[in-house]
C-alpha atoms as a PDB file:
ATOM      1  CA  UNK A   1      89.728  94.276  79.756  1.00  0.00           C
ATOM      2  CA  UNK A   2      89.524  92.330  82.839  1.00  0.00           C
ATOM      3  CA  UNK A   3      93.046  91.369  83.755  1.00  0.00           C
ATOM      4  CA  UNK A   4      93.773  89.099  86.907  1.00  0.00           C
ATOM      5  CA  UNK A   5      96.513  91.088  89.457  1.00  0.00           C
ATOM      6  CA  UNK A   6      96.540  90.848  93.295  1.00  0.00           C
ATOM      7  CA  UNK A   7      97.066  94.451  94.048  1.00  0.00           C
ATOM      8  CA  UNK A   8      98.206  98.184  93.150  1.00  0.00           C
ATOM      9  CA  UNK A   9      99.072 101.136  94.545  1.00  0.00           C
ATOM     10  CA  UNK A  10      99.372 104.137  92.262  1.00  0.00           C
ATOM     11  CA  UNK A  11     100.747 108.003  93.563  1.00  0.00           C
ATOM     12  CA  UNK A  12     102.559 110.776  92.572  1.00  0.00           C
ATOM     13  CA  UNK A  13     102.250 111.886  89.160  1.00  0.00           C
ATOM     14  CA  UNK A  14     105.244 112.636  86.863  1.00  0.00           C
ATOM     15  CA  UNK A  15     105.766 115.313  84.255  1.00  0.00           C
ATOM     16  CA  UNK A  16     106.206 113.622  80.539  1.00  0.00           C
ATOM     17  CA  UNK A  17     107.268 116.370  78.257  1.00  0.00           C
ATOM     18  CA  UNK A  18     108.710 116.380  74.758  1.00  0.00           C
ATOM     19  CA  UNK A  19     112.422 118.002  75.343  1.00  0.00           C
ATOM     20  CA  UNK A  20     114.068 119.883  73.167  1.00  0.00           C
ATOM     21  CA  UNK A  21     117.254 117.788  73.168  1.00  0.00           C
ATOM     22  CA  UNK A  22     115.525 114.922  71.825  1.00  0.00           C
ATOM     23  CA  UNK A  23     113.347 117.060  68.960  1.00  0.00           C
ATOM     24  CA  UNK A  24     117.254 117.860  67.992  1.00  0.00           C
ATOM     25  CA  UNK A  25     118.346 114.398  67.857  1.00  0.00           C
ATOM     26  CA  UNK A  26     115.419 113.361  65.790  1.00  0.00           C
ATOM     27  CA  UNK A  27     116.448 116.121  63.514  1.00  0.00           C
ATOM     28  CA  UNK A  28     119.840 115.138  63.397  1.00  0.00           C
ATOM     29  CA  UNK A  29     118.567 111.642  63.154  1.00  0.00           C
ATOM     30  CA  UNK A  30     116.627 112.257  59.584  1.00  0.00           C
ATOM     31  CA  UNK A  31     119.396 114.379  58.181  1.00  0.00           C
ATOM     32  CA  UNK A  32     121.039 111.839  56.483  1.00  0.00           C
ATOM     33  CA  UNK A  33     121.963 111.582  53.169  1.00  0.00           C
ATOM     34  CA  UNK A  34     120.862 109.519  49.969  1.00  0.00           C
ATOM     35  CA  UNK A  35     123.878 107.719  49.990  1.00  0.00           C
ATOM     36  CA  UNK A  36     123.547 106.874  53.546  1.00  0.00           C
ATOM     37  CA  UNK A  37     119.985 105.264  53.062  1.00  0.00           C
ATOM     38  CA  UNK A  38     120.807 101.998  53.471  1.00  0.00           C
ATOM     39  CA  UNK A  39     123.342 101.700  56.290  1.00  0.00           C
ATOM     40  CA  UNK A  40     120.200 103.741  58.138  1.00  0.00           C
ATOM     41  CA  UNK A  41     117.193 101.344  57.675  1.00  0.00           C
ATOM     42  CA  UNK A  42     119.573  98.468  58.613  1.00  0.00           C
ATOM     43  CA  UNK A  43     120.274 100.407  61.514  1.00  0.00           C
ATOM     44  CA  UNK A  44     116.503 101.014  62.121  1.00  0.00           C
ATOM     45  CA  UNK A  45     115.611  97.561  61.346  1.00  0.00           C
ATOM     46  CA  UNK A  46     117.931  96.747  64.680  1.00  0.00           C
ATOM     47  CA  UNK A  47     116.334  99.844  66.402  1.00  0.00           C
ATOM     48  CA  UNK A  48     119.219 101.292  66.961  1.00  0.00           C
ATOM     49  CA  UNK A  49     117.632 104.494  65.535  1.00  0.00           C
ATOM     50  CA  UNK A  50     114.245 105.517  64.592  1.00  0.00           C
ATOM     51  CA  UNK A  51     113.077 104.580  61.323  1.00  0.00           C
ATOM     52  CA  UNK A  52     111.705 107.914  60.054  1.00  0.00           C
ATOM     53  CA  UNK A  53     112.281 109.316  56.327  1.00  0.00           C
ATOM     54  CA  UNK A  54     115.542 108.599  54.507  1.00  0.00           C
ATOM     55  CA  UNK A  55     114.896 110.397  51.667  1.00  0.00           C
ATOM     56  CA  UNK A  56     115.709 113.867  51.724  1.00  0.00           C
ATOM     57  CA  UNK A  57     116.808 116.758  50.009  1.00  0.00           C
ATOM     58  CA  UNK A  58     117.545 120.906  51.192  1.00  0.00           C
ATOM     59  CA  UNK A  59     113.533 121.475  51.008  1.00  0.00           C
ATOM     60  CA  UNK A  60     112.866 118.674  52.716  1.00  0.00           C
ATOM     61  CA  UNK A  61     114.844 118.642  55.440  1.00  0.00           C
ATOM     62  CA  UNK A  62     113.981 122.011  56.315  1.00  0.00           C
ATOM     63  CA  UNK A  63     109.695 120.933  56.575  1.00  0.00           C
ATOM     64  CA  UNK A  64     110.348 117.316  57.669  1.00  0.00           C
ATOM     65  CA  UNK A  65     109.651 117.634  61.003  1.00  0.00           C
ATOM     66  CA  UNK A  66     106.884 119.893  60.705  1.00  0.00           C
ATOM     67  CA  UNK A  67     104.332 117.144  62.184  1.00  0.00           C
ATOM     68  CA  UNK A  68     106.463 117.602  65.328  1.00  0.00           C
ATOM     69  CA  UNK A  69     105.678 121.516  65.930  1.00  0.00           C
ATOM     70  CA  UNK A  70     103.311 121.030  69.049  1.00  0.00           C
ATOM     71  CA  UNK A  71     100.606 123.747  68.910  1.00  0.00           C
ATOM     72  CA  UNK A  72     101.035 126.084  71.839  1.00  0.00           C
ATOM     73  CA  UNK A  73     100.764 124.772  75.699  1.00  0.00           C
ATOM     74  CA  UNK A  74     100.811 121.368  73.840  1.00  0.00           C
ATOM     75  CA  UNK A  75     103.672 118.923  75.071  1.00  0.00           C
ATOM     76  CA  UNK A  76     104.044 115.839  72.421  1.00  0.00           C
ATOM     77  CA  UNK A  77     106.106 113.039  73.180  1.00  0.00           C
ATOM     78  CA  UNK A  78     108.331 111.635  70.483  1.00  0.00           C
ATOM     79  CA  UNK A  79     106.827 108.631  67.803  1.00  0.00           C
ATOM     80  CA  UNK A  80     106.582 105.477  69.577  1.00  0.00           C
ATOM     81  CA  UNK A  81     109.610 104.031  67.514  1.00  0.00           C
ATOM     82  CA  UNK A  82     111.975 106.088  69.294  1.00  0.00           C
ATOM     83  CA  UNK A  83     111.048 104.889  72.740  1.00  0.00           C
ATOM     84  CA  UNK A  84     113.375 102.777  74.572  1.00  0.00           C
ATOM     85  CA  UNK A  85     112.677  99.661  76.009  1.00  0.00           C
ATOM     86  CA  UNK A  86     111.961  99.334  79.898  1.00  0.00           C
ATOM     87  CA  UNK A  87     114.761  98.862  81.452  1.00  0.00           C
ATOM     88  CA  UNK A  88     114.320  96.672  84.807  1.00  0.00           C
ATOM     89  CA  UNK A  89     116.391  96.158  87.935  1.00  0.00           C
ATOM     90  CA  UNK A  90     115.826  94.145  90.844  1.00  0.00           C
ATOM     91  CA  UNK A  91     116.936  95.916  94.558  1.00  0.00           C
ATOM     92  CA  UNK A  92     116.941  94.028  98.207  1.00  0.00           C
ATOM     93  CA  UNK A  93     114.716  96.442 100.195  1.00  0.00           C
ATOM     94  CA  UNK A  94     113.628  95.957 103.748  1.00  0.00           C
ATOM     95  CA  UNK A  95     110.513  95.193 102.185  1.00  0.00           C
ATOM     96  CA  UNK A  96     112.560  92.338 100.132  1.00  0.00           C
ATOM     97  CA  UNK A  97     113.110  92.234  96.788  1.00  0.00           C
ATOM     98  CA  UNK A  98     111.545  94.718  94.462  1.00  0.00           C
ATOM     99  CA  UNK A  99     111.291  94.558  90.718  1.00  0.00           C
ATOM    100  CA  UNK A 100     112.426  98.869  89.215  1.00  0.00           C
ATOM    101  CA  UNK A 101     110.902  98.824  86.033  1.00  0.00           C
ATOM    102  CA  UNK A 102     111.343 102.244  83.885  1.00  0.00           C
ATOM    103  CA  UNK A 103     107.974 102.800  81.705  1.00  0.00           C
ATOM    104  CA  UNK A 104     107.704 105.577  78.989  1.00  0.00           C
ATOM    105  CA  UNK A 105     103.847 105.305  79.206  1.00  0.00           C
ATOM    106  CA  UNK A 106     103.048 105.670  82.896  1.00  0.00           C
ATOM    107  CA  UNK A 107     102.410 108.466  84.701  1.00  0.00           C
ATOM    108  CA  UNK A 108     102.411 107.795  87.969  1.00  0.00           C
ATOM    109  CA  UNK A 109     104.619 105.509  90.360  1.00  0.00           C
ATOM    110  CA  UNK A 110     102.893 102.419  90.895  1.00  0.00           C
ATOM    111  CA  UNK A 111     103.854  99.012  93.635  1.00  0.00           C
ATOM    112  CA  UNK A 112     102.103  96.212  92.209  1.00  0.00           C
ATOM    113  CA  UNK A 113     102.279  92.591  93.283  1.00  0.00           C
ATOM    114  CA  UNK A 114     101.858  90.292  90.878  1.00  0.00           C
ATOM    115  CA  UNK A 115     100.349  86.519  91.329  1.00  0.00           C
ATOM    116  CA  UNK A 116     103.839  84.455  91.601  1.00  0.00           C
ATOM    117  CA  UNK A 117     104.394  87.092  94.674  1.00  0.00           C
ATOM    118  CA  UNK A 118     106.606  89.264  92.827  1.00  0.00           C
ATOM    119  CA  UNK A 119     106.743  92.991  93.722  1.00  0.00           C
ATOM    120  CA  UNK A 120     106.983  95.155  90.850  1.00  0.00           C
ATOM    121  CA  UNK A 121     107.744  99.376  91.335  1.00  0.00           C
ATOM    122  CA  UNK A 122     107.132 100.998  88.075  1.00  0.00           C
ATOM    123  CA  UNK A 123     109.059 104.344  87.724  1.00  0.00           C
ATOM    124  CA  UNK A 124     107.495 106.747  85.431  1.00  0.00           C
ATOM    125  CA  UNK A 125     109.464 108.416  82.278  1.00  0.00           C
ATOM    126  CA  UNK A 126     110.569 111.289  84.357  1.00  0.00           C
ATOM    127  CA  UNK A 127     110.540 109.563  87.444  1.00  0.00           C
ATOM    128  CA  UNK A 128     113.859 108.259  89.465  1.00  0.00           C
ATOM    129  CA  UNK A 129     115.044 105.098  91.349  1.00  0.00           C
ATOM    130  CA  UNK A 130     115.060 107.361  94.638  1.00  0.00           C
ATOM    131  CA  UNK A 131     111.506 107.893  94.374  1.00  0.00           C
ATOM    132  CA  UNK A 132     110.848 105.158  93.557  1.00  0.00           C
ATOM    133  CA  UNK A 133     112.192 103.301  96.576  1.00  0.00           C
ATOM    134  CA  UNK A 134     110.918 106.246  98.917  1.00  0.00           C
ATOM    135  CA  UNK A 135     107.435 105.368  97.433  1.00  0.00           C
ATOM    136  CA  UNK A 136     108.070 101.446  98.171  1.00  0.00           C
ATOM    137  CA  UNK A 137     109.324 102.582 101.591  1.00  0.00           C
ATOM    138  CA  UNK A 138     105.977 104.356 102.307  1.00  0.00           C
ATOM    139  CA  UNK A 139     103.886 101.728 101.326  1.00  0.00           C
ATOM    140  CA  UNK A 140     105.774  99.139 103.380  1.00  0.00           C
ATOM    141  CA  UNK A 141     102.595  97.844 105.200  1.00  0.00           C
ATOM    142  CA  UNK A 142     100.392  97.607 102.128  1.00  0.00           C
ATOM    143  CA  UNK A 143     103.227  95.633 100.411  1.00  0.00           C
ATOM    144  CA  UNK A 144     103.213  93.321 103.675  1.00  0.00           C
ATOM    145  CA  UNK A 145      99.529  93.250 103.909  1.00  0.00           C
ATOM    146  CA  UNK A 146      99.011  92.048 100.112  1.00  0.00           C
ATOM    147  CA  UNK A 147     101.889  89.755 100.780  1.00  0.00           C
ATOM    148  CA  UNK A 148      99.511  87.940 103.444  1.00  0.00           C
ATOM    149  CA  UNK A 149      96.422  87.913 101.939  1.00  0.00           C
ATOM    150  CA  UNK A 150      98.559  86.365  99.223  1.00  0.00           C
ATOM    151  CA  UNK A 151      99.830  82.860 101.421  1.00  0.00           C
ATOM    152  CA  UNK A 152      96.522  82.199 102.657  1.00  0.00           C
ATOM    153  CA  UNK A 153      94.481  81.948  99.549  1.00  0.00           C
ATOM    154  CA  UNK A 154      94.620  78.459  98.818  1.00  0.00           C
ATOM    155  CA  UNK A 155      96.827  76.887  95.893  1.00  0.00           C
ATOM    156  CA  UNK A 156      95.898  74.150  93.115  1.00  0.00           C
ATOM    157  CA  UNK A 157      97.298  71.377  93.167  1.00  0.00           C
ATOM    158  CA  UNK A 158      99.963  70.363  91.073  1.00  0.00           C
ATOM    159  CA  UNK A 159      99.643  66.829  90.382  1.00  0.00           C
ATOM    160  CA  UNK A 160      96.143  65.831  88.906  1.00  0.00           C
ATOM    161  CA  UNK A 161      95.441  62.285  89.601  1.00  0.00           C
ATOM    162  CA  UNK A 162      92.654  60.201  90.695  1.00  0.00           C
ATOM    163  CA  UNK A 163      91.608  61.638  94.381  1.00  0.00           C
ATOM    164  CA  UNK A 164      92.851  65.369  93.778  1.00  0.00           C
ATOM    165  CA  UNK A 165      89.723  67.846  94.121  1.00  0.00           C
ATOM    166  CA  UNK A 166      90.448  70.557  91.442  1.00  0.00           C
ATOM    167  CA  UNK A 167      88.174  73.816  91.124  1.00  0.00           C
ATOM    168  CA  UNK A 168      85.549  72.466  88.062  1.00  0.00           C
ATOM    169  CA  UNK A 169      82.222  74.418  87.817  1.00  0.00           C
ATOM    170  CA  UNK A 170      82.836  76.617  90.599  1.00  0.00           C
ATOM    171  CA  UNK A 171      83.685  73.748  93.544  1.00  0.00           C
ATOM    172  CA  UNK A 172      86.507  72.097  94.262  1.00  0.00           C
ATOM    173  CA  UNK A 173      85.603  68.911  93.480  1.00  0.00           C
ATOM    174  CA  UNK A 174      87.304  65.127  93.593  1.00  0.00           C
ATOM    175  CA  UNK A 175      88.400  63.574  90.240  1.00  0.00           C
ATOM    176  CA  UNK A 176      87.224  59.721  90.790  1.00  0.00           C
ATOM    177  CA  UNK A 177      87.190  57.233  88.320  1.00  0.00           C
ATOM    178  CA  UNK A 178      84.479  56.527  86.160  1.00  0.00           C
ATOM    179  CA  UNK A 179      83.002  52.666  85.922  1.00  0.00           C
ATOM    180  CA  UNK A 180      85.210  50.145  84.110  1.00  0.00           C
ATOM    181  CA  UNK A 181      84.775  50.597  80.220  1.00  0.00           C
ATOM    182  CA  UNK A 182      86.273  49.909  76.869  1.00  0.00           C
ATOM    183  CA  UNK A 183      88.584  53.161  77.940  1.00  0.00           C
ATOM    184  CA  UNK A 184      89.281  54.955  80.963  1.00  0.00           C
ATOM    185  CA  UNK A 185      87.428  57.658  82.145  1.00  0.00           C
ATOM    186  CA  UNK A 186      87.513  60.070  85.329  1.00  0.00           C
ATOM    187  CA  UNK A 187      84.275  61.632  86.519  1.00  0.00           C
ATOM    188  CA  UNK A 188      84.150  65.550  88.171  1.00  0.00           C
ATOM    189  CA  UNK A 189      80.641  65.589  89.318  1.00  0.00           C
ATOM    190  CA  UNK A 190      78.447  64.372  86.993  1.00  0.00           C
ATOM    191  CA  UNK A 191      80.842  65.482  83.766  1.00  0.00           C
ATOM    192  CA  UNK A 192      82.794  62.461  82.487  1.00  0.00           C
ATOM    193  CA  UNK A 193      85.913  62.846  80.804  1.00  0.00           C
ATOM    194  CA  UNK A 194      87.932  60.180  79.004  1.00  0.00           C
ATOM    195  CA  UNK A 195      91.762  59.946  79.483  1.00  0.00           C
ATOM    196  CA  UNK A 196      94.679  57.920  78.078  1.00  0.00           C
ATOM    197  CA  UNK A 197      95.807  56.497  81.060  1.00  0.00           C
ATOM    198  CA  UNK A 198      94.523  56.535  84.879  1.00  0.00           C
ATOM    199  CA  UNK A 199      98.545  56.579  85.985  1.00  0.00           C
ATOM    200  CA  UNK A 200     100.292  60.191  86.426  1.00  0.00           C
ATOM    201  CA  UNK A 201      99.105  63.555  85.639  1.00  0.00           C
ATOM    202  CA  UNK A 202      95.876  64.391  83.995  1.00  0.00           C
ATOM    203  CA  UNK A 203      96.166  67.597  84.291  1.00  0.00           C
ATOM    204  CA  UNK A 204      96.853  68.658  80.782  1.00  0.00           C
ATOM    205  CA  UNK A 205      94.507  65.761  79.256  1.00  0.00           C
ATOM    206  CA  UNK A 206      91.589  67.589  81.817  1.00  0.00           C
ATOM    207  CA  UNK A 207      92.357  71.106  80.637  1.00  0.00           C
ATOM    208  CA  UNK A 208      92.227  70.105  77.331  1.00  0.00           C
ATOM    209  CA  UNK A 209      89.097  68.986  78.273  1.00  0.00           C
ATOM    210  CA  UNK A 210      87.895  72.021  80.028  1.00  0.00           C
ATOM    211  CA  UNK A 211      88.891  74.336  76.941  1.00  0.00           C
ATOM    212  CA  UNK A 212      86.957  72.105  74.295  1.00  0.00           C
ATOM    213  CA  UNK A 213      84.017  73.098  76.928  1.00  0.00           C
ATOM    214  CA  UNK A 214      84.607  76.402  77.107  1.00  0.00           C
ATOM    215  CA  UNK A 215      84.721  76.689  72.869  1.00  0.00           C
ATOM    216  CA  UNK A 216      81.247  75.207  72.892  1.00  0.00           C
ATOM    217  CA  UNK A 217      79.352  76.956  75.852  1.00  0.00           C
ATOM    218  CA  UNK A 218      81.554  80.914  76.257  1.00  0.00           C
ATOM    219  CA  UNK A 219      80.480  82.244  72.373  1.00  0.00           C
ATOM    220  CA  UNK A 220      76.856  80.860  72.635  1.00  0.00           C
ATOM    221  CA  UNK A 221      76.275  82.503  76.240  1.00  0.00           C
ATOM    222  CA  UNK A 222      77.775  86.002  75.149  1.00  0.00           C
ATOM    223  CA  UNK A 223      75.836  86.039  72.406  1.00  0.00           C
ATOM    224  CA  UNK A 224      72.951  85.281  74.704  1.00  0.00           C
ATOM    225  CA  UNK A 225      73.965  87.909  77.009  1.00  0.00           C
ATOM    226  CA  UNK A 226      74.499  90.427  74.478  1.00  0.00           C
ATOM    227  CA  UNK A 227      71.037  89.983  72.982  1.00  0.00           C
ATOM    228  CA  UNK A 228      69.529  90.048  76.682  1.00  0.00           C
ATOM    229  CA  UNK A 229      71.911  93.552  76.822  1.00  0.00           C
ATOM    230  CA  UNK A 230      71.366  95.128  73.110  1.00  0.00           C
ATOM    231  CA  UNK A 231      74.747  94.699  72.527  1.00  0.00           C
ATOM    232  CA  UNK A 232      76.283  93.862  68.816  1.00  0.00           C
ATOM    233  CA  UNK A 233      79.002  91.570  69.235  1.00  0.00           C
ATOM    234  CA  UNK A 234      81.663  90.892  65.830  1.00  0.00           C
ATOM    235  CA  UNK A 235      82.929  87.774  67.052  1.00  0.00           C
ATOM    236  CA  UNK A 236      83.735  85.618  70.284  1.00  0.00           C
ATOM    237  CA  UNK A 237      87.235  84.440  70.347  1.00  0.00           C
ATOM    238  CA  UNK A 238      88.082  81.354  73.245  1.00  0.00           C
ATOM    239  CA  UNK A 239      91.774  81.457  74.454  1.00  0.00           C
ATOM    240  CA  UNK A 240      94.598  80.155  77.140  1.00  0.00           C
ATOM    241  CA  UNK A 241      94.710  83.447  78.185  1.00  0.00           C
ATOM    242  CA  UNK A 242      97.268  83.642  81.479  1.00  0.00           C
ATOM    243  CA  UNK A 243      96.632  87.158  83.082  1.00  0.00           C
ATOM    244  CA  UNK A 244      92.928  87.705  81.983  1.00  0.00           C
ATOM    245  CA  UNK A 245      89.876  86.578  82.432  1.00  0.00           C
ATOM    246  CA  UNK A 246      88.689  88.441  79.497  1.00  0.00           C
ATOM    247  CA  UNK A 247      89.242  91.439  77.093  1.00  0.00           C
ATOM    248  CA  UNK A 248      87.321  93.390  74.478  1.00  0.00           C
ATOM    249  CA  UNK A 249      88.242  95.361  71.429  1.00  0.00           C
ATOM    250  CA  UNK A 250      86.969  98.152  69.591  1.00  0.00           C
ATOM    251  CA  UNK A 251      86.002  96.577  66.589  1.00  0.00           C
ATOM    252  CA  UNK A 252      83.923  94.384  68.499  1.00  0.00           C
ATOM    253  CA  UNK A 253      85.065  91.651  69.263  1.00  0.00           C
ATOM    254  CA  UNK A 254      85.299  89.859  72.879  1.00  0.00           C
ATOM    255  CA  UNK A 255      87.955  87.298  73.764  1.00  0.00           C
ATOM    256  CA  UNK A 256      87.268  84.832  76.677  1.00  0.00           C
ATOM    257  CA  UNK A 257      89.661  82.685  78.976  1.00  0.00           C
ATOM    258  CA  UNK A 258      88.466  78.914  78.720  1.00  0.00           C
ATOM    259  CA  UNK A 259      89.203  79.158  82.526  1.00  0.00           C
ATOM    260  CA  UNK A 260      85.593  80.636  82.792  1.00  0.00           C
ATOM    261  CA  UNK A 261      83.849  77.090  82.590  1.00  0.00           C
ATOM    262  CA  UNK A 262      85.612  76.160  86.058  1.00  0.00           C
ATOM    263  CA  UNK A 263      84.118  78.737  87.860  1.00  0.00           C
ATOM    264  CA  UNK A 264      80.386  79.282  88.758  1.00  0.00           C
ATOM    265  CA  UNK A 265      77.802  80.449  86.549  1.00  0.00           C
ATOM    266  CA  UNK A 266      77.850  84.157  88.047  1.00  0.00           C
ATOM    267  CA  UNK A 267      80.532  84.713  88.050  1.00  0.00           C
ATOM    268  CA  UNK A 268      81.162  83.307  84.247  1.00  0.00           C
ATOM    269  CA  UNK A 269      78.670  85.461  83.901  1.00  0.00           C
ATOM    270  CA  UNK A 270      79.839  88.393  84.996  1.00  0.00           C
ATOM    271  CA  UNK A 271      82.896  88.771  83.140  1.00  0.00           C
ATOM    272  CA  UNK A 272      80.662  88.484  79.695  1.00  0.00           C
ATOM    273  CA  UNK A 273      79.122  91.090  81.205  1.00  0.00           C
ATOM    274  CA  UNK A 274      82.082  93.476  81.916  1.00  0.00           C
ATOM    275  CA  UNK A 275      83.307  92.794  78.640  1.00  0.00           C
ATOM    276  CA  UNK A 276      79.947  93.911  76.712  1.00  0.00           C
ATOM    277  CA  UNK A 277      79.905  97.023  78.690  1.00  0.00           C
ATOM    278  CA  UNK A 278      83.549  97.739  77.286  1.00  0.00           C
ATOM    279  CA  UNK A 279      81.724  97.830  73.926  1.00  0.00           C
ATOM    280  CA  UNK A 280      80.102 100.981  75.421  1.00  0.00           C
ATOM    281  CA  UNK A 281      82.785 102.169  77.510  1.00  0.00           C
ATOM    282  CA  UNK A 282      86.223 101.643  76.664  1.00  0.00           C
ATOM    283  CA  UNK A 283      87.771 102.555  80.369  1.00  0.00           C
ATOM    284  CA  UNK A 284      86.802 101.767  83.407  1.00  0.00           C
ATOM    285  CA  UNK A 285      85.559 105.082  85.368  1.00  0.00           C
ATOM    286  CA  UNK A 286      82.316 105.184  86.997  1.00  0.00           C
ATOM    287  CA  UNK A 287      80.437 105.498  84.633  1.00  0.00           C
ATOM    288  CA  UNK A 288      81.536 101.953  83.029  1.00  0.00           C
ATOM    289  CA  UNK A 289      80.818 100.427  86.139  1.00  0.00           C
ATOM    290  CA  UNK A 290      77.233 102.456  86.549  1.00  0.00           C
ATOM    291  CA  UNK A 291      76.946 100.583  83.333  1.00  0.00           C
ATOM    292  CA  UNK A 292      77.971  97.094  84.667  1.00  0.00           C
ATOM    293  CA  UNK A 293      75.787  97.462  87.765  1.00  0.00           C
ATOM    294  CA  UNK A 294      72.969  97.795  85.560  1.00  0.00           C
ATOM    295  CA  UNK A 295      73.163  94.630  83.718  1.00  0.00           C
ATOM    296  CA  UNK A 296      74.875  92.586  86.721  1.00  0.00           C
ATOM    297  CA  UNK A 297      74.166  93.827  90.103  1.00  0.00           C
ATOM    298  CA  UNK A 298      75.864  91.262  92.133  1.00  0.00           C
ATOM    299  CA  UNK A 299      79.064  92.115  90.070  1.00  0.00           C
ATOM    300  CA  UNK A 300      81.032  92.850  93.270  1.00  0.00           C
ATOM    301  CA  UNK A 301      80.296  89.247  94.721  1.00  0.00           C
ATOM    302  CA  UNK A 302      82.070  87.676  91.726  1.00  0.00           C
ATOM    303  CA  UNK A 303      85.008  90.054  92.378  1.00  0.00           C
ATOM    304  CA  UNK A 304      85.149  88.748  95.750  1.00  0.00           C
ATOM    305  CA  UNK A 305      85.259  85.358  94.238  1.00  0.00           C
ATOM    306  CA  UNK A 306      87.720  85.852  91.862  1.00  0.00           C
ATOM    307  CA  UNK A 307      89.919  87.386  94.523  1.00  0.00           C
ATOM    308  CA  UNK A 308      89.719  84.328  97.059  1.00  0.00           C
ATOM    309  CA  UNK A 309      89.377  81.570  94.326  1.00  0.00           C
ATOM    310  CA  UNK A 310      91.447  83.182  91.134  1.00  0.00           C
ATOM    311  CA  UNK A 311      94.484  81.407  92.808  1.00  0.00           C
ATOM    312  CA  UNK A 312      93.113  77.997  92.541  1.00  0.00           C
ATOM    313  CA  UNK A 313      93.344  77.911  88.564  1.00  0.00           C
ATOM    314  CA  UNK A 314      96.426  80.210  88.511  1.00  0.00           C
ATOM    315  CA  UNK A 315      94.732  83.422  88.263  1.00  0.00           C
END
């Protein structure tokens, strides 16, 4: 997966262990009895409580948990249903404000800064707000940094009418209008689009345009691509994806944002490409991107692209 983010800082790991106290309350948690069996999945249903087994018996109760006896050295953490929801919290720091967000899944604390400039700090299961904000506090001048690079990328525009350059085939380029016809028409470049009206907005009549594009050119040039690569694709799957450029699943199957079509072919390109090596590698160490150097070795110009131009189609 190839997910659009402006920056992250990861540190400090954090011990996740499966505690005794909560192996207890899980126990205590299936102990219930027959007559009891409904109240408990209408409790579950609201996840108030786990939805485990309900019914039970002496024998049973005593060997119900057995799937929870962690070999030795082994720490297991409890079934996903009994996690709690992240919990988030948003602090003034000198640094300004700072999303807290509490994840069961991460490991580490992380500062990330997302595109609409917010500053998340995720705090690991077994982490705490203190070090948390200590680990804000020492990356201050990254925070600042990313911050900067952040105000001088440039910014779409936000009204799409006739004069506006908008990013369309890699190049910001000026919608005009097209000759006088039965119905009007805008031209970007030499691509001619027809619109409702000339007056207002086109943005969402040209985007609907775009992704109509995209459904007919993305599938046809990953399946291209994956020939060219050996790869066996399932299916190619267009969307209005808002955080990625792209993602890939283990069955095969690679979803593309219809964005793609508005940037240049190599870097288009590129992202079919880091997507077909996920079919080989599901992770990105270095040996995933040994993999996508292979195939695409300018790969780290169209990151540089997608860092400076992402922005420009909300990215």
């Amino acid at each position: 997966m190839l997910s659009a983010i402006d920056g992250i800082v990861v540190a400090k790991r954090s011990r996740l262990t499966w505690t005794g106290q909560r192996l207890a309350a899980a126990v205590k948690t299936a102990a219930i009895s027959p007559g009891a069996k409904e109240a408990h999945n209408a409790l579950a249903l609201r996840g108030r409580i786990p939805s485990l087994i309900t019914t039970v018996n002496e024998e049973q109760q005593q060997n119900l948990f057995g799937f929870f006896t962690p070999a030795a050295g082994v720490h297991r953490q409890p079934p996903a249903t009994a996690r709690p929801v992240q919990v988030a919290k948003v602090i003034t720091t000198p640094q300004g404000d700072v999303v807290f967000e509490r994840s069961q899944r991460a490991n580490n604390y992380r500062l990330t800064l997302r595109r609409d400039g917010t500053a998340v700090a995720t705090i690991p299961a077994r982490g705490s707000e203190r070090e948390a904000l200590r680990f804000v506090e020492q990356h201050q001048d990254w925070l600042e940094r990313a911050r900067a690079r952040q105000r001088e990328r440039p910014r779409a525009v936000e009204v799409w009418a006739p004069g506006a350059r908008v990013l369309w085939r890699g190049e910001l380029t000026e919608i005009r209008v097209a000759a006088a016809g039965e119905k009007p028409q805008v031209c970007l470049a030499a691509d001619v689009f027809r619109v409702a009206r000339l007056e207002g907005n086109l943005r969402s009549t040209l985007e609907a345009h775009f992704a109509r594009r995209a459904k007919i050119e993305l599938p046809g040039r990953t399946w291209e691509l994956a020939a060219l690569t050996g790869m066996e694709v399932k299916h190619v799957t267009v969307r209005n994806q808002r955080s990625r450029w792209g993602s890939c699943s283990a069955n095969g199957t690679i979803s593309l944002n219809w964005r793609l079509v508005q940037t240049p072919d190599f870097v288009r390109d590129y992202i079919i490409y880091h997507e077909l090596m996920h079919l080989r590698e599901m992770n990105h160490s270095e040996h995933f991107w040994a993999r996508v150097a292979e195939v695409c070795p300018g790969w780290q110009d169209a990151e540089r692209w997608i860092k400076r131009n992402g922005s420009l189609i909300g990215l």
